[in-house]
N, C-alpha and C. Protein backbone atom coordinates (compact mmCIF):
# COMPACT_ATOMS: atom_id res chain seq x y z
N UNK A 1 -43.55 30.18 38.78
CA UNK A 1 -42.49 29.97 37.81
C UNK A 1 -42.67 30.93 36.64
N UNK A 2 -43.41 30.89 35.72
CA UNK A 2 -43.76 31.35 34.67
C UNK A 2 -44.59 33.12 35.07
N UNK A 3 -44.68 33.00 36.18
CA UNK A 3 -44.94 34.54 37.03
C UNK A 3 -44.20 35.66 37.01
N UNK A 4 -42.99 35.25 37.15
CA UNK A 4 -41.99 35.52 37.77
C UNK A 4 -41.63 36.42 35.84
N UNK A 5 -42.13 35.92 34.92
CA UNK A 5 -42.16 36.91 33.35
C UNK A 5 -43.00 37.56 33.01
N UNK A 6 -42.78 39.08 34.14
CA UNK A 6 -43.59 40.14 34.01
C UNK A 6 -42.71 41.40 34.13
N UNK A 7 -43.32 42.44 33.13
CA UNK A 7 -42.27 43.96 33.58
C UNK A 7 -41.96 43.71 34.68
N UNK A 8 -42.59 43.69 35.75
CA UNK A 8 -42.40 44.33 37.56
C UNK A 8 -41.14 43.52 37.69
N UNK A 9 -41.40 41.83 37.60
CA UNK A 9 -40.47 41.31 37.99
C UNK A 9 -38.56 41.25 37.13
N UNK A 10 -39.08 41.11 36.14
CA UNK A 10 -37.88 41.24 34.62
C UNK A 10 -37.18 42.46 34.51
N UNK A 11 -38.38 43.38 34.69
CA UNK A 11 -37.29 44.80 34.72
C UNK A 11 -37.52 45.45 33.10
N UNK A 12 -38.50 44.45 32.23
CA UNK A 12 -37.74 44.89 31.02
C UNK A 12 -39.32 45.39 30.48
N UNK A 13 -39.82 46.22 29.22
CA UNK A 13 -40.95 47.06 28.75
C UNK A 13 -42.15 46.04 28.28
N UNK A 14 -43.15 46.75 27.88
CA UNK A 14 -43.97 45.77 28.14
C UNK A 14 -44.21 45.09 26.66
N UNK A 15 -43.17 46.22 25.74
CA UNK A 15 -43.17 45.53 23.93
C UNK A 15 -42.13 44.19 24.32
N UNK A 16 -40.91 44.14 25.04
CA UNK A 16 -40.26 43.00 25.11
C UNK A 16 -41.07 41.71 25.84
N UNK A 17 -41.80 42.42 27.10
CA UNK A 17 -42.25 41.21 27.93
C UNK A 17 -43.14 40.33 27.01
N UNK A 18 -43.99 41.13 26.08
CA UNK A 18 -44.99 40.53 25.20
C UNK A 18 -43.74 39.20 24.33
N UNK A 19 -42.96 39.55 23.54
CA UNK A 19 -42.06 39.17 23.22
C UNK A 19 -41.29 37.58 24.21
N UNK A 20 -41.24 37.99 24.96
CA UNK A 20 -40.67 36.70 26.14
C UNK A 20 -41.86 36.30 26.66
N UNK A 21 -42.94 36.57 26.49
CA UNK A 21 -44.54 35.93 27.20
C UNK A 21 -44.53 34.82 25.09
N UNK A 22 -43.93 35.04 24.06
CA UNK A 22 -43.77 34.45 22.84
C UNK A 22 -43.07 33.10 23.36
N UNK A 23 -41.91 33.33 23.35
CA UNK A 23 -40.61 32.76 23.76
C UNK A 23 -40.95 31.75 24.68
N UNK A 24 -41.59 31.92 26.04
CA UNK A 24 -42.34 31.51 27.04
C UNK A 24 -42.80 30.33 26.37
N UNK A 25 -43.84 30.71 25.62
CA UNK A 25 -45.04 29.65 24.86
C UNK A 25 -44.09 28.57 23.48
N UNK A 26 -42.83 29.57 23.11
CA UNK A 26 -42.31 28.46 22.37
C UNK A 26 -41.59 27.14 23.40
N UNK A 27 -41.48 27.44 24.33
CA UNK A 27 -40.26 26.46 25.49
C UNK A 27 -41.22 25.69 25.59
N UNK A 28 -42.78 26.07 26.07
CA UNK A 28 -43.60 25.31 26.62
C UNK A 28 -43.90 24.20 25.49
N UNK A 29 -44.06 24.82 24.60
CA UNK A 29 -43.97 23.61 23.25
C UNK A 29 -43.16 22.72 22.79
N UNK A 30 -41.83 23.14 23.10
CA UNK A 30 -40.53 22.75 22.89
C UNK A 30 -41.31 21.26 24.13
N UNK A 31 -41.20 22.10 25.70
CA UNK A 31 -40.72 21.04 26.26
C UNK A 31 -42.07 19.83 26.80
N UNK A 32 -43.24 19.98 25.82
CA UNK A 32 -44.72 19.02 25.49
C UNK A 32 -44.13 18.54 24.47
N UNK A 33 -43.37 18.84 23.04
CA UNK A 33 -42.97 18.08 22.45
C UNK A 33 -41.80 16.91 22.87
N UNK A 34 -40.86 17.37 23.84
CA UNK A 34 -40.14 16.33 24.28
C UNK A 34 -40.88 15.17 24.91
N UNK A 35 -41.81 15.69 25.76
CA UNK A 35 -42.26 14.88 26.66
C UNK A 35 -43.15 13.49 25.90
N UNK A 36 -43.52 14.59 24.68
CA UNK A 36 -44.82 13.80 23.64
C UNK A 36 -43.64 12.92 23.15
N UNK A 37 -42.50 13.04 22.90
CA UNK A 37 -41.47 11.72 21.70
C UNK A 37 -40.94 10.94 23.35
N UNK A 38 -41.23 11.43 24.53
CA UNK A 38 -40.99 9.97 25.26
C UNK A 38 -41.93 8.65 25.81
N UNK A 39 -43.09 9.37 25.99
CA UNK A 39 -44.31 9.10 25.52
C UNK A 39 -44.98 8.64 24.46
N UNK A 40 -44.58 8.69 23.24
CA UNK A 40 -44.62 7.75 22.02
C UNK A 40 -44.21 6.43 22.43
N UNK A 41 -42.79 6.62 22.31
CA UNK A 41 -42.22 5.42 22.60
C UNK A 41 -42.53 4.27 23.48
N UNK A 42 -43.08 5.18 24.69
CA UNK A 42 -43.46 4.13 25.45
C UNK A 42 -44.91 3.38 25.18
N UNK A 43 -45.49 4.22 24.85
CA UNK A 43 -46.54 3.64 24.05
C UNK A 43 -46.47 2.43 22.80
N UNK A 44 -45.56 3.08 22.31
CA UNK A 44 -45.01 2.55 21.02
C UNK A 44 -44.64 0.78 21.30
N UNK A 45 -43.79 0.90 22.65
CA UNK A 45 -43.53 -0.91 23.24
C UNK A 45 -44.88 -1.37 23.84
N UNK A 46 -45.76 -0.46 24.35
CA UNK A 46 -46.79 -0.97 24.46
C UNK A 46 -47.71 -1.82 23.52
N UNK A 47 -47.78 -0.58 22.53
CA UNK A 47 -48.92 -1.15 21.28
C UNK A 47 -48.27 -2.63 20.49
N UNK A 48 -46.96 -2.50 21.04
CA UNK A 48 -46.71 -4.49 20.47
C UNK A 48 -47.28 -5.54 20.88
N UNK A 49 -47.41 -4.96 21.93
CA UNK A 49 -48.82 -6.29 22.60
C UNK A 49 -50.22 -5.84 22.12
N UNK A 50 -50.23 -4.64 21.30
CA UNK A 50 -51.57 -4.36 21.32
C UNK A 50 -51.95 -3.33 21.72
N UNK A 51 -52.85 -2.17 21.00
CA UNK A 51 -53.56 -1.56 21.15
C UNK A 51 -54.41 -0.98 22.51
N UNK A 52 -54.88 -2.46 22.76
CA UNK A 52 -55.70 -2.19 23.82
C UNK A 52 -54.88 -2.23 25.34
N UNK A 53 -53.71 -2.90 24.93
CA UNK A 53 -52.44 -2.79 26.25
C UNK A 53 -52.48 -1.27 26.52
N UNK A 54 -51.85 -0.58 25.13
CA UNK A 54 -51.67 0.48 25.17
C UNK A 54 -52.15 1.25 26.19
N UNK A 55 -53.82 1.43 25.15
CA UNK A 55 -54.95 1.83 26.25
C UNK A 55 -55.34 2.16 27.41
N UNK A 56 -54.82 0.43 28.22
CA UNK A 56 -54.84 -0.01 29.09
C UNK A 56 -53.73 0.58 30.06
N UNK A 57 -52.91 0.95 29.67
CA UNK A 57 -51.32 1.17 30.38
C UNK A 57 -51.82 2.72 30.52
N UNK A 58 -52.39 3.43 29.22
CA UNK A 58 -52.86 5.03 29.22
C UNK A 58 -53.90 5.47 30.66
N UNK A 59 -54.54 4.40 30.75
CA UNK A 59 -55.87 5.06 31.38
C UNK A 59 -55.45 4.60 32.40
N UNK A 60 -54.63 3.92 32.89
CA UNK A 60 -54.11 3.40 34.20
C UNK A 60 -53.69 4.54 34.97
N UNK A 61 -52.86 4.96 34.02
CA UNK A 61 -51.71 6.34 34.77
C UNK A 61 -52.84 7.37 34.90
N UNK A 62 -54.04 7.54 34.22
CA UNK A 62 -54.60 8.70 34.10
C UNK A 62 -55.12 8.51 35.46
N UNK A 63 -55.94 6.87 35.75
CA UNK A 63 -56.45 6.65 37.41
C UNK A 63 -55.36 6.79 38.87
N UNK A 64 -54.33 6.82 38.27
CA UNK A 64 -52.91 7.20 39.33
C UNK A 64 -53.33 9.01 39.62
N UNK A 65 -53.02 9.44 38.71
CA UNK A 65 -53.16 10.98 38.92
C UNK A 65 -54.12 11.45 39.09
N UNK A 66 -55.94 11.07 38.72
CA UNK A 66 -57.40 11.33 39.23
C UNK A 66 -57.19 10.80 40.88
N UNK A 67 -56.97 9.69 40.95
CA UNK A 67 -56.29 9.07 42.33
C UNK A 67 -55.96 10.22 43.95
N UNK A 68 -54.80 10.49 43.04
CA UNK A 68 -54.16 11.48 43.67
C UNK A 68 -55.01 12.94 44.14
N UNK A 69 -55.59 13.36 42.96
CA UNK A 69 -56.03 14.54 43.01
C UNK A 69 -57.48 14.64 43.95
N UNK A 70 -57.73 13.47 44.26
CA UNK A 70 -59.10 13.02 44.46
C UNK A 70 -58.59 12.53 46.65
N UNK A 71 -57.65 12.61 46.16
CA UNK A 71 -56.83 12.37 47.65
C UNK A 71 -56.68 10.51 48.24
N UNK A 72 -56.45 10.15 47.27
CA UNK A 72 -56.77 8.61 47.54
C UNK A 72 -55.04 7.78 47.52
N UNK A 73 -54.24 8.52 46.93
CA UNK A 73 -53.13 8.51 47.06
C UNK A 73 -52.16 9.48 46.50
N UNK A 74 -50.62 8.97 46.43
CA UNK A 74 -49.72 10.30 46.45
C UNK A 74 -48.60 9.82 45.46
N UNK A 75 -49.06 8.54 45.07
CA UNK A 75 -47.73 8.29 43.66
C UNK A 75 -48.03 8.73 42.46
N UNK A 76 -47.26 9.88 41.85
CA UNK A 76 -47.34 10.55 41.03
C UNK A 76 -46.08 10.14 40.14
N UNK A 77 -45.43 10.69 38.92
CA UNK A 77 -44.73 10.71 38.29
C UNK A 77 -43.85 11.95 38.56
N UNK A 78 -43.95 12.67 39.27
CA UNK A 78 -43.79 14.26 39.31
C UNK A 78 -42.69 14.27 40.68
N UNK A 79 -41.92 15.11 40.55
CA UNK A 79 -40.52 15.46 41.74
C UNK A 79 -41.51 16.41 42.66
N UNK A 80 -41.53 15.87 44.21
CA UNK A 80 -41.37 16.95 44.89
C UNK A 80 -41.36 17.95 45.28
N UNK A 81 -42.28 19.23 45.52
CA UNK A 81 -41.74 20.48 45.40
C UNK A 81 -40.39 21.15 45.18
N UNK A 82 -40.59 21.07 43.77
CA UNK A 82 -39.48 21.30 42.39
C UNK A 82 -39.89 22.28 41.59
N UNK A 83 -39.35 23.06 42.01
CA UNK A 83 -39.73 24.17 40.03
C UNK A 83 -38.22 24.43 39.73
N UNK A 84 -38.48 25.38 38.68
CA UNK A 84 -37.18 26.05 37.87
C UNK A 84 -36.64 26.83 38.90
N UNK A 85 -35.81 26.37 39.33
CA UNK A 85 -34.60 27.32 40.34
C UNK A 85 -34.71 28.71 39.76
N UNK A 86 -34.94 29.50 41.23
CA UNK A 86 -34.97 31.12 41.09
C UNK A 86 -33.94 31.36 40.59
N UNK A 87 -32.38 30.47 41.15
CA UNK A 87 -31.37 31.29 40.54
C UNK A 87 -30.88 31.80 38.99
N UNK A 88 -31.88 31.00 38.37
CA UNK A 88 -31.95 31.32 37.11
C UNK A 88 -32.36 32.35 36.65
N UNK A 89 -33.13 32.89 37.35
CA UNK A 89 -33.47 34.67 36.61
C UNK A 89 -32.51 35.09 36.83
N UNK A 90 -32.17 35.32 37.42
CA UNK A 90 -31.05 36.42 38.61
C UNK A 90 -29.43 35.99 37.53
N UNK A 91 -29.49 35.18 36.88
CA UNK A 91 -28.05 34.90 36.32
C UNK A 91 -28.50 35.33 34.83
N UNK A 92 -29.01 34.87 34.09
CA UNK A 92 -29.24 34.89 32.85
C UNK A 92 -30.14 35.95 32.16
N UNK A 93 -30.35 36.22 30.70
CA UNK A 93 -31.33 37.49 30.60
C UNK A 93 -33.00 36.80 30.75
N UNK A 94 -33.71 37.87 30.72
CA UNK A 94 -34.80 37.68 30.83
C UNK A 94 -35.43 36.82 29.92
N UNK A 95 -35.39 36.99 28.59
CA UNK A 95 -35.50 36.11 27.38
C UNK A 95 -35.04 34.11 27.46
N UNK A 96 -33.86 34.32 27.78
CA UNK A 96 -33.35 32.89 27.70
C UNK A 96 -34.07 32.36 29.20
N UNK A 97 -34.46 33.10 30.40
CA UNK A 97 -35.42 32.95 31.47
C UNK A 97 -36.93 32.57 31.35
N UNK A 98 -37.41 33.04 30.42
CA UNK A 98 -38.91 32.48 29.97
C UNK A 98 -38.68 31.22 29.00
N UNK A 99 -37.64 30.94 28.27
CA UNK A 99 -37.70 30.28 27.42
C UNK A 99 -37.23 28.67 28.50
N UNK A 100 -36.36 28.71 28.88
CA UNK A 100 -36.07 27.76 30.50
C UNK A 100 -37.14 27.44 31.02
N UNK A 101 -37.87 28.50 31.76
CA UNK A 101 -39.45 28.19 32.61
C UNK A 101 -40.18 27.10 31.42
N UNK A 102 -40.45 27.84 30.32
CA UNK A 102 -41.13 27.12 29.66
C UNK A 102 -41.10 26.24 29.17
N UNK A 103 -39.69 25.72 28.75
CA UNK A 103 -39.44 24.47 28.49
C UNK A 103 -39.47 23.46 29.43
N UNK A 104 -39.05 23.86 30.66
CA UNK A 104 -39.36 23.24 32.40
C UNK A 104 -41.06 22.69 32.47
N UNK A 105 -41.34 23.84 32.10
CA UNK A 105 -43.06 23.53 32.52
C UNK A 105 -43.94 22.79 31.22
N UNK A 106 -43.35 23.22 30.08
CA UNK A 106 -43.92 21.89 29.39
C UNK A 106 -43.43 20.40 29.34
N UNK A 107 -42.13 20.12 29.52
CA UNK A 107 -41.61 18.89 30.30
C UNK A 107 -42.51 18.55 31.49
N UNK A 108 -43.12 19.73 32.46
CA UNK A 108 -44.28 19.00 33.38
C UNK A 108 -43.75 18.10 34.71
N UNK A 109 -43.22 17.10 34.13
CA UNK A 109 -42.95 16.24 35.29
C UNK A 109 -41.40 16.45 36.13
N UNK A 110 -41.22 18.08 35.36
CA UNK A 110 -39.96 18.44 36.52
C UNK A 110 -40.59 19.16 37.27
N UNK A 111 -41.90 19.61 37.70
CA UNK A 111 -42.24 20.89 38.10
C UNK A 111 -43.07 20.07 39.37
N UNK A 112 -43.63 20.84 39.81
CA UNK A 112 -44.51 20.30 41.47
C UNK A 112 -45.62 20.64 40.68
N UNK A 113 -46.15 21.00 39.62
CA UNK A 113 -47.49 20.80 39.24
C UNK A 113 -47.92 19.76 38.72
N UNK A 114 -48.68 19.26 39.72
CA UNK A 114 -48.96 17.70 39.87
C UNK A 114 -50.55 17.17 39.31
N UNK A 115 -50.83 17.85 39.10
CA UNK A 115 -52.68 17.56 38.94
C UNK A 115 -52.37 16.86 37.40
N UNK A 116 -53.54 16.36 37.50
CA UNK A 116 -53.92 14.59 36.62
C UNK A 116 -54.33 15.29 35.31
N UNK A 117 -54.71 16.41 34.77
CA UNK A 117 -54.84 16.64 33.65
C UNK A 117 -53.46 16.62 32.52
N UNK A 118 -52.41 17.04 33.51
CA UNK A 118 -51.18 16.90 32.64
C UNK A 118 -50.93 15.83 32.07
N UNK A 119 -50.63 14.87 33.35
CA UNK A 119 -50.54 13.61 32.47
C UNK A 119 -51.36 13.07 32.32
N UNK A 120 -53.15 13.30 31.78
CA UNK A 120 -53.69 12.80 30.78
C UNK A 120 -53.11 13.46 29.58
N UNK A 121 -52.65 14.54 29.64
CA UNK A 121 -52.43 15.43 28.20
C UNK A 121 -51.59 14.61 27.41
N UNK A 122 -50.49 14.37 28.49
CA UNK A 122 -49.02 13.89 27.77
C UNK A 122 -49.28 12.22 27.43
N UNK A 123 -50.10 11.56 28.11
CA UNK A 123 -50.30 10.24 27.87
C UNK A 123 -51.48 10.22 26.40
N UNK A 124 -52.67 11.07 26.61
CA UNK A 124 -53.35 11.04 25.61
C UNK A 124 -52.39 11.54 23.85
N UNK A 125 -51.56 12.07 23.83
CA UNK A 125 -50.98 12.92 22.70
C UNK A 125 -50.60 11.37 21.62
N UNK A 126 -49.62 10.20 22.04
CA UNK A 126 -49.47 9.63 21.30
C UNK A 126 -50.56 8.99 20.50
N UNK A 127 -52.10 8.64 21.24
CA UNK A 127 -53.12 8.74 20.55
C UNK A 127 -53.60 9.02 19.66
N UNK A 128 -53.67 10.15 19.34
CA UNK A 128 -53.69 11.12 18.48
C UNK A 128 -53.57 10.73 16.68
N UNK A 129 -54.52 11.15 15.56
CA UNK A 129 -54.01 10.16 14.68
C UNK A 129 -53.18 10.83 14.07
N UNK A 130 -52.39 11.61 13.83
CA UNK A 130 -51.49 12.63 13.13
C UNK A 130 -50.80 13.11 13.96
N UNK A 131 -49.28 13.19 12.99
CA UNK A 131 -48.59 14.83 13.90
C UNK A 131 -48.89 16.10 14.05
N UNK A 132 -49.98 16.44 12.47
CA UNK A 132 -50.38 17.69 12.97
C UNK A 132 -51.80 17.85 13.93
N UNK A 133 -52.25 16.85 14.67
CA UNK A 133 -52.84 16.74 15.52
C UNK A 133 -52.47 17.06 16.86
N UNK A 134 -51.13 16.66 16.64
CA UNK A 134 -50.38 16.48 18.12
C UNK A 134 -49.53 17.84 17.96
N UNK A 135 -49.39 18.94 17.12
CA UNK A 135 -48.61 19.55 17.18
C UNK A 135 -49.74 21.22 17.46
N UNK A 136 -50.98 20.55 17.09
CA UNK A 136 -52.11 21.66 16.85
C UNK A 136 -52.38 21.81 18.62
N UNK A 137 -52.28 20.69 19.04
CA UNK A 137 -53.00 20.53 20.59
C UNK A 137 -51.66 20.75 21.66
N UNK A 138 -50.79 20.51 20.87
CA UNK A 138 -49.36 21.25 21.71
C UNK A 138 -49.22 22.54 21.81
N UNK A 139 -50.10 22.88 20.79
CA UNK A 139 -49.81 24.62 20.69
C UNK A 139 -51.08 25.28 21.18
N UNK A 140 -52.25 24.73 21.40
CA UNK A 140 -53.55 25.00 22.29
C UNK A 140 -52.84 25.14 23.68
N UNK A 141 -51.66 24.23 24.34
CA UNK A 141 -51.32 24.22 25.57
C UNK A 141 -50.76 24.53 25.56
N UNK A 142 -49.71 25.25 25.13
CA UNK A 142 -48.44 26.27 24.85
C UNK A 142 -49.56 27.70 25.27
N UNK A 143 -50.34 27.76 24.68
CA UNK A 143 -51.04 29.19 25.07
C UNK A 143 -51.53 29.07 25.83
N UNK A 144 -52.31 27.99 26.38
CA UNK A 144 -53.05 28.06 27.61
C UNK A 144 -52.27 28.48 28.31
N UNK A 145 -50.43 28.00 28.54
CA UNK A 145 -49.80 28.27 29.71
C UNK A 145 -49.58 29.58 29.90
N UNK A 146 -49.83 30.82 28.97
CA UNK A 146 -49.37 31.49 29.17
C UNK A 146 -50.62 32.75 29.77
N UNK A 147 -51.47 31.87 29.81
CA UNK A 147 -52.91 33.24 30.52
C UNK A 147 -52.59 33.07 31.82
N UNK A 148 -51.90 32.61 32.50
CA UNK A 148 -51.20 32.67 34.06
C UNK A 148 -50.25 33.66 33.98
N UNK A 149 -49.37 34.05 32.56
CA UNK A 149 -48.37 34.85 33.01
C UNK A 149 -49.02 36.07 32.15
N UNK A 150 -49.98 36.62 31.65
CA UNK A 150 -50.74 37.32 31.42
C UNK A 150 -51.58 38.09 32.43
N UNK A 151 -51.84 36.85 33.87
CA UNK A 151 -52.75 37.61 34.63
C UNK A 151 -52.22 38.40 35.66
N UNK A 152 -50.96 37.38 35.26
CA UNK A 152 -49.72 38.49 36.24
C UNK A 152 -49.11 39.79 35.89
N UNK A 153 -49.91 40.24 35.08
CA UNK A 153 -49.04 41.33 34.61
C UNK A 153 -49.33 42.52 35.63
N UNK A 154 -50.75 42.50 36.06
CA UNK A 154 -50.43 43.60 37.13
C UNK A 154 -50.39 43.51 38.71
N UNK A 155 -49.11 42.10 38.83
CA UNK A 155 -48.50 42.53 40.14
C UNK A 155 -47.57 42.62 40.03
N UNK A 156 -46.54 42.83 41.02
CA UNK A 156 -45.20 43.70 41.10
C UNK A 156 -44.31 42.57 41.46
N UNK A 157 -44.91 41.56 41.63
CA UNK A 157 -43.72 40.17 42.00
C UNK A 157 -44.43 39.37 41.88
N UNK A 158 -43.69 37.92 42.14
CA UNK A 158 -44.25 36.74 41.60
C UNK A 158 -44.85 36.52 43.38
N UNK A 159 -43.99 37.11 44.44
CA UNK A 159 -44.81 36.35 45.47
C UNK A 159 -46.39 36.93 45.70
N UNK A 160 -46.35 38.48 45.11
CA UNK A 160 -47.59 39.26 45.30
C UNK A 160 -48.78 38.41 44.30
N UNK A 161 -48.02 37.77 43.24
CA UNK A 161 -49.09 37.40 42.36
C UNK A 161 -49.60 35.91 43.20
N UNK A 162 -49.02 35.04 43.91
CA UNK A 162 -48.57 34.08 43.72
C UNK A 162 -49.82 33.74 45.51
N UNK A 163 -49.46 35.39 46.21
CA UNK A 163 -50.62 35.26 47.83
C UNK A 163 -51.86 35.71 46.99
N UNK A 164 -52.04 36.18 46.50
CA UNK A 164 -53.01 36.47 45.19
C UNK A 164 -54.16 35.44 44.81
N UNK A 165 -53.39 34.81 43.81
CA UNK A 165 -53.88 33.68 43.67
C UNK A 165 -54.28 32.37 44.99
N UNK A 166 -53.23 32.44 45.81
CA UNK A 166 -53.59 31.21 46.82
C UNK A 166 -54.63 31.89 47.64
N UNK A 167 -55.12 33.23 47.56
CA UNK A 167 -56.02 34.25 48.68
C UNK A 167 -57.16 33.59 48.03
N UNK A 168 -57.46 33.54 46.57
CA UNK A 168 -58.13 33.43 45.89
C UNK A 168 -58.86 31.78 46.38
N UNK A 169 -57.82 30.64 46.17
CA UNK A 169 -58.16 29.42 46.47
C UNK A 169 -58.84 29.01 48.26
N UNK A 170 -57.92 29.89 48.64
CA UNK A 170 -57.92 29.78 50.58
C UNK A 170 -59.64 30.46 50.74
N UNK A 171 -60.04 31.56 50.36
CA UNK A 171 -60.99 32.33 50.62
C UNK A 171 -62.35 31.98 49.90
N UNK A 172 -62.39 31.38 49.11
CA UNK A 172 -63.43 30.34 48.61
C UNK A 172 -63.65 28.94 49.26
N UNK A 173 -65.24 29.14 49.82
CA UNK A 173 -65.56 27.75 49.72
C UNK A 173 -65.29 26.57 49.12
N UNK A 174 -64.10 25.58 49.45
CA UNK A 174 -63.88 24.45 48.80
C UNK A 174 -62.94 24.72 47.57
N UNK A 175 -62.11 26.05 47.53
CA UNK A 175 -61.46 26.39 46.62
C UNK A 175 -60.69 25.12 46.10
N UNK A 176 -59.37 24.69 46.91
CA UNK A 176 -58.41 23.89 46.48
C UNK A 176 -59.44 22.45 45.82
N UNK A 177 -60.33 22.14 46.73
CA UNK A 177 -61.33 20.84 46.32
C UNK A 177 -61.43 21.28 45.09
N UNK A 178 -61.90 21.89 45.00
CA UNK A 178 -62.89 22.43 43.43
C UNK A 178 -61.73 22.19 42.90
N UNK A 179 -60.60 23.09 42.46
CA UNK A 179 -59.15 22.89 41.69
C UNK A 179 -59.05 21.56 41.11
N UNK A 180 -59.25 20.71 42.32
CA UNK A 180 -58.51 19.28 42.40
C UNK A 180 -59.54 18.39 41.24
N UNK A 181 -60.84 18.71 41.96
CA UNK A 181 -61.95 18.06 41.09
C UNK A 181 -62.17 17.88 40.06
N UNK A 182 -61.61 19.64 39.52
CA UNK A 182 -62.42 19.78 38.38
C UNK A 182 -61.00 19.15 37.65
N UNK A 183 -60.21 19.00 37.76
CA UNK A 183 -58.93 18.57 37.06
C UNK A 183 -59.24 16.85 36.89
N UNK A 184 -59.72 16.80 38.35
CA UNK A 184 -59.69 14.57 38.00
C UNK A 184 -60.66 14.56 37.37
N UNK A 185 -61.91 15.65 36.94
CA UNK A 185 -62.96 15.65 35.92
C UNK A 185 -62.49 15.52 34.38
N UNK A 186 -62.00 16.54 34.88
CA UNK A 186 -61.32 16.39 33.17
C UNK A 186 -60.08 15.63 32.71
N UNK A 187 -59.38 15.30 33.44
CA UNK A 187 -58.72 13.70 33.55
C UNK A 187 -59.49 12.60 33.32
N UNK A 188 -60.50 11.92 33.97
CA UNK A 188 -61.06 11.10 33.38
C UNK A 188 -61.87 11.12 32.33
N UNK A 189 -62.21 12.18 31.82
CA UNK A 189 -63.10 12.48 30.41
C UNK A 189 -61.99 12.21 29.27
N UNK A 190 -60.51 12.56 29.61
CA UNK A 190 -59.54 12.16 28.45
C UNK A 190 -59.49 10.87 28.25
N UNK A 191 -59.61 9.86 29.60
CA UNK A 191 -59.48 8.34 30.03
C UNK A 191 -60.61 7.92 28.81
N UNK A 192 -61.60 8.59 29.22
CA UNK A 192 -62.84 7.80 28.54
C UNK A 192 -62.77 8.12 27.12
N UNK A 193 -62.40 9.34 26.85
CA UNK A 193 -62.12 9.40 25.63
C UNK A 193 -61.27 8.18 24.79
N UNK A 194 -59.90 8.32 25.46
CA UNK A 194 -59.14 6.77 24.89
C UNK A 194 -59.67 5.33 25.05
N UNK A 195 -60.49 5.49 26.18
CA UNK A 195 -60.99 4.14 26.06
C UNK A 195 -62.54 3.66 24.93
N UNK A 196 -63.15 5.01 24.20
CA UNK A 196 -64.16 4.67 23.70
C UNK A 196 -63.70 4.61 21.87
N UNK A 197 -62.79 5.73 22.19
CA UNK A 197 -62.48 5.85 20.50
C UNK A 197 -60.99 5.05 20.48
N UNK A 198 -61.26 3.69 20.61
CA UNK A 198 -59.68 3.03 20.56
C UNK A 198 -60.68 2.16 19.28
């Protein structure tokens, strides 16, 4: 998705791409902040019963998605192999195209990227004791997203980047395992986090 905003593929120099690799990281923020005010809320009916409901309701979902990743089951919150429709590059400029991806991919649960760290991210955020807490750590993951479309800069398409990367996972010992692991690792370290500092 977010591959696919590189010269090779965009067409456009590498002072603009830097520029829409910006743009990129504002959508992604844009669309962690949406996700973070639906996620309040639900929290928000939670914490009427209490705090520790809350908690309780948080670290649940986080064991749904460690669950999953861990191969123990497959109910996720997440659509299907779903991303941002290709036809969207191909219609619109390149600019309003990164800014789409990114708002897509920080929303999260439209995308097929399914691993359990996300939604610890998005479940852990209402936590948080401040907005500028939640707005500091929105913008830590706004950039993280974008060292994927950074590493793509020197292939010539998103599918070249894309056998690339899966060559990478396929050709290592226990590649995808490892992926999966180290994600329900750090999924449950957010769990424990909410459950120690409540």
């Amino acid at each position: 998705m977010g591959t696919t905003i590189n010269p090779a593929v965009s067409g456009v120099s590498y002072r603009r791409w830097i520029g829409h690799v910006i743009i990129f990281a504002v959508g992604v923020a844009l669309g962690a902040f949406l996700t973070f005010l639906g996620s309040a809320a639900l929290f928000g009916v939670l914490r009427v019963l209490g705090t520790n409901v809350a908690i309780a309701g948080a670290t649940a979902l986080i064991a749904v998605g460690v669950s999953r990743d861990v191969g123990l089951t497959r109910r996720v919150p997440y659509r299907d192999e779903t991303q941002v429709p290709e036809w969207l590059r191909k219609t619109v400029a390149p600019s309003f195209t990164a800014f789409a991806y990114g708002t897509h991919l920080g929303i999260g649960f439209l995308t097929r990227y399914t691993y359990s760290t996300h939604l610890a991210f998005v479940v852990a955020l209402p936590f948080l004791d401040s907005l500028p807490q939640v707005l500091a750590t929105i913008g830590v993951f706004a950039v993280s997203k974008c060292v994927v479309i950074v590493l793509s800069i020197a292939g010539r398409s998103y599918g070249e980047f894309e056998r690339r990367n899966l060559y990478r996972f396929r050709s290592r010992r226990h590649g995808f395992l490892a992926l999966r692991v180290s994600n329900a690792v750090v999924a449950v370290i957010v769990g424990l986090a909410l459950v120690f500092n409540s």
